[in-house]
Protein backbone atom coordinates (compact mmCIF):
# COMPACT_ATOMS: atom_id res chain seq x y z
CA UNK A 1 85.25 -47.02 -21.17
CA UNK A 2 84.88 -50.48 -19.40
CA UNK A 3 87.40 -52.78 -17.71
CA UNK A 4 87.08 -55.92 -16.05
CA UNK A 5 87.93 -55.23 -11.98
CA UNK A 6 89.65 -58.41 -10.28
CA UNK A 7 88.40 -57.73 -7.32
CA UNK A 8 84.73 -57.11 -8.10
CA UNK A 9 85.09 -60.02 -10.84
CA UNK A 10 82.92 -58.21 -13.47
CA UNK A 11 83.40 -55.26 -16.02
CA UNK A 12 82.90 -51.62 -14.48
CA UNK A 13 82.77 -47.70 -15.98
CA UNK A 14 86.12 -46.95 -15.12
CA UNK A 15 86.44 -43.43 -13.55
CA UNK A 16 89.52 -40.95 -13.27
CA UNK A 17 90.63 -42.67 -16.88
CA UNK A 18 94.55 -41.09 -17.79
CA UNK A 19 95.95 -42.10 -21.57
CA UNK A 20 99.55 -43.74 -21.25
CA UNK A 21 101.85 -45.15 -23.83
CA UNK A 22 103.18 -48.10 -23.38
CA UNK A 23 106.77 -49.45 -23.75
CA UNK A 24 106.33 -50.68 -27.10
CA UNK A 25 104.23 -47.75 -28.38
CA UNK A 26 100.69 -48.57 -28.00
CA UNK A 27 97.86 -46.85 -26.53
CA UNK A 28 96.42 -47.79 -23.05
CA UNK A 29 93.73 -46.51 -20.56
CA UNK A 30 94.28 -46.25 -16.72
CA UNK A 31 91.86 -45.59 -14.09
CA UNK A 32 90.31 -46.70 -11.01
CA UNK A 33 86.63 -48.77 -10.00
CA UNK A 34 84.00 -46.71 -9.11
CA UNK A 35 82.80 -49.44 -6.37
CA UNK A 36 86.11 -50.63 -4.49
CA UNK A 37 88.84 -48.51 -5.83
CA UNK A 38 91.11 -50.78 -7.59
CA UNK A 39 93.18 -49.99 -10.27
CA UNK A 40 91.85 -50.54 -13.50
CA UNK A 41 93.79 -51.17 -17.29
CA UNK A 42 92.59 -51.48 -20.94
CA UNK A 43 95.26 -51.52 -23.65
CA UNK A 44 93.42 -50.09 -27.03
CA UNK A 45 93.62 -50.62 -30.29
CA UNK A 46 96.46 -49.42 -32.72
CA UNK A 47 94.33 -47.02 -34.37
């Protein structure tokens, strides 16, 4: 799955991906950026 990275300003294959749930029920991706290690977060769809 892809995520834009802040720091490298463009979208990256995030690696080390973990599902959470957020507050309010929906589903989210974290990981980190293969290149400088940032954190990385997608919220998904509802489905």
């Amino acid at each position: 799955m892809e995520a834009y990275c802040v720091k490298c300003k463009a979208k990256k294959e995030m690696q080390d991906t973990q599902d959470v749930t957020l507050k309010n029920g929906r589903k989210a991706l974290k990981g980190k950026c293969p290149v400088c290690g940032t954190s990385l977060f997608r919220i998904l769809g509802s489905k």
